[in-house]
Protein backbone atom coordinates (compact mmCIF):
# COMPACT_ATOMS: atom_id res chain seq x y z
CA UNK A 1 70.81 91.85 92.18
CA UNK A 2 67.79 90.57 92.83
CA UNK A 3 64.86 92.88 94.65
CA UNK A 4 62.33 90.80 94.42
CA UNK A 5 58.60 92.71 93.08
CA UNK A 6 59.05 91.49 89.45
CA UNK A 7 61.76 93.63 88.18
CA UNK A 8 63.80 96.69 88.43
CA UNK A 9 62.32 100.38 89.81
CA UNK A 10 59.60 101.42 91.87
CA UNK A 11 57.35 99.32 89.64
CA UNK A 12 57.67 96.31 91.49
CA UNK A 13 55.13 95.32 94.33
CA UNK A 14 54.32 97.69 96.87
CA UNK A 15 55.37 96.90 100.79
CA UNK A 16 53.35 97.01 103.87
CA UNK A 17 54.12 100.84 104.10
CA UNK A 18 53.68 102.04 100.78
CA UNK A 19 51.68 105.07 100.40
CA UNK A 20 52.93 106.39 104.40
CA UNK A 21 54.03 110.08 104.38
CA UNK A 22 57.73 109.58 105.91
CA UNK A 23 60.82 112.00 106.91
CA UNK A 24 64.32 110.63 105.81
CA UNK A 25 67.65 112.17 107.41
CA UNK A 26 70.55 110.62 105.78
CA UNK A 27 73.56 109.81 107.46
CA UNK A 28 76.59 112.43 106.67
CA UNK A 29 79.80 111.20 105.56
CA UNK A 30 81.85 114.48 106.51
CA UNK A 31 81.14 116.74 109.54
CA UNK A 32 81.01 119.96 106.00
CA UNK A 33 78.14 118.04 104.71
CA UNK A 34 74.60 119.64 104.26
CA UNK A 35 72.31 117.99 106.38
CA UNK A 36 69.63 116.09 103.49
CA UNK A 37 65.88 115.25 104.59
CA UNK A 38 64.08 113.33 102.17
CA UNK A 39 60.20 114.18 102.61
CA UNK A 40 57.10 112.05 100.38
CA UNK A 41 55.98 109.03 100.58
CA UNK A 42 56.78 105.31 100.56
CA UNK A 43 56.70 103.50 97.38
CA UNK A 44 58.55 99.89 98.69
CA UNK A 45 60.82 98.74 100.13
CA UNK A 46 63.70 96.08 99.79
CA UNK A 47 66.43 94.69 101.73
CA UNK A 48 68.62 97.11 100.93
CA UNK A 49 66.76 100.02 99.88
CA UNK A 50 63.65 102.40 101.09
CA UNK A 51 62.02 103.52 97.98
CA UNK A 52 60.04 107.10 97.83
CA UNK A 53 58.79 109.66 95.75
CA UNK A 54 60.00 112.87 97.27
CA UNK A 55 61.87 115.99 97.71
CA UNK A 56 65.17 116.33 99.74
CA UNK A 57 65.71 119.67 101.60
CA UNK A 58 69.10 120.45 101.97
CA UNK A 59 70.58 122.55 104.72
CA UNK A 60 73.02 123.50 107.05
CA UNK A 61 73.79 123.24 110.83
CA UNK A 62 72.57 126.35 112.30
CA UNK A 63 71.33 127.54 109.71
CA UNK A 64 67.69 127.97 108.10
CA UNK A 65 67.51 128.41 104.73
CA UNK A 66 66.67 125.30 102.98
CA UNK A 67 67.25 124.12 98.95
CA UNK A 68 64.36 122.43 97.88
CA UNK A 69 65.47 119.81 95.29
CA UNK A 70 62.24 118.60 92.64
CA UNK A 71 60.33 115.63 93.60
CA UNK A 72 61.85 112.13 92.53
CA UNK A 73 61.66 108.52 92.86
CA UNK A 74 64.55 107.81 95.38
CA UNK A 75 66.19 104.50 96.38
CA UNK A 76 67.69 105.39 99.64
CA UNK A 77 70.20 102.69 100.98
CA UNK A 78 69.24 101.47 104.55
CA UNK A 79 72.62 101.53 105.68
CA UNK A 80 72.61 105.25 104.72
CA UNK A 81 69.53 105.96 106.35
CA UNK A 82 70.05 107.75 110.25
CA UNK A 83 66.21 107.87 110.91
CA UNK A 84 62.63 107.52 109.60
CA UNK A 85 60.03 109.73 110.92
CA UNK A 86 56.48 108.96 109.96
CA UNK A 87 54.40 111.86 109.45
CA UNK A 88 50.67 112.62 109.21
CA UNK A 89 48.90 110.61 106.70
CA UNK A 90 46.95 114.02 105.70
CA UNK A 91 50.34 116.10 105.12
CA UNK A 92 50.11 117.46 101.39
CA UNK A 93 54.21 117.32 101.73
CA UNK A 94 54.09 118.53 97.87
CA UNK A 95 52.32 121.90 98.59
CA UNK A 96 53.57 122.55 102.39
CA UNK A 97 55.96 125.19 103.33
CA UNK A 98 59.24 123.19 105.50
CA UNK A 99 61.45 125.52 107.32
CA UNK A 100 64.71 124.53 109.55
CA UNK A 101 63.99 125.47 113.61
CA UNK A 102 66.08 126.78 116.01
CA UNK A 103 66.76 122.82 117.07
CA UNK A 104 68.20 122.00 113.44
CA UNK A 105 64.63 120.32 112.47
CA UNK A 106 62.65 120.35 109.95
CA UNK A 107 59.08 121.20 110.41
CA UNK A 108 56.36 122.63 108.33
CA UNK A 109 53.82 125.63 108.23
């Protein structure tokens, strides 16, 4: 498959967005899925994929508590991708505190 940027990974040239601070929902396959948000920031993007380094918060519908997976390089399919939020470009999304709101959102302290 080819991605274009030189190669395989987030190596490859950067896109118009790299470096934006971003909010991923993922689209759920099953109505018992957790809900996943993928927070960090853009590394490139492709055709087929949005590339960050991140952390994905999992959680459930109605409720708050949130699982904080490590940060990663992530290749997120568009097709798998519900919404994009753009956040603050001064959001240190590696340090903050996200918690789950009454609406089911994620937002951070």
């Amino acid at each position: 498959m080819d991605i274009g940027g030189g190669g395989l990974g987030a190596r490859g040239a950067p896109s118009p967005n790299a470096g934006k601070i971003v909010k991923v929902r993922w689209v759920k396959r099953y109505a018992e899925a957790t809900n996943q948000v993928c927070l960090g920031e853009v590394v490139r993007e492709t055709p087929e994929y949005l590339v960050m380094r991140g952390l994905v918060l999992n959680f459930r519908k109605g409720e708050q508590q949130l699982r904080r997976d490590e940060e990663r390089v992530r290749w997120v399919p568009w097709s798998q991708i519900a919404v994009v939020c753009e956040l603050p470009s001064d959001l240190k999304w590696r340090q903050t505190e996200f918690v789950v709101d009454e609406a089911g959102d994620v937002k951070w302290r």
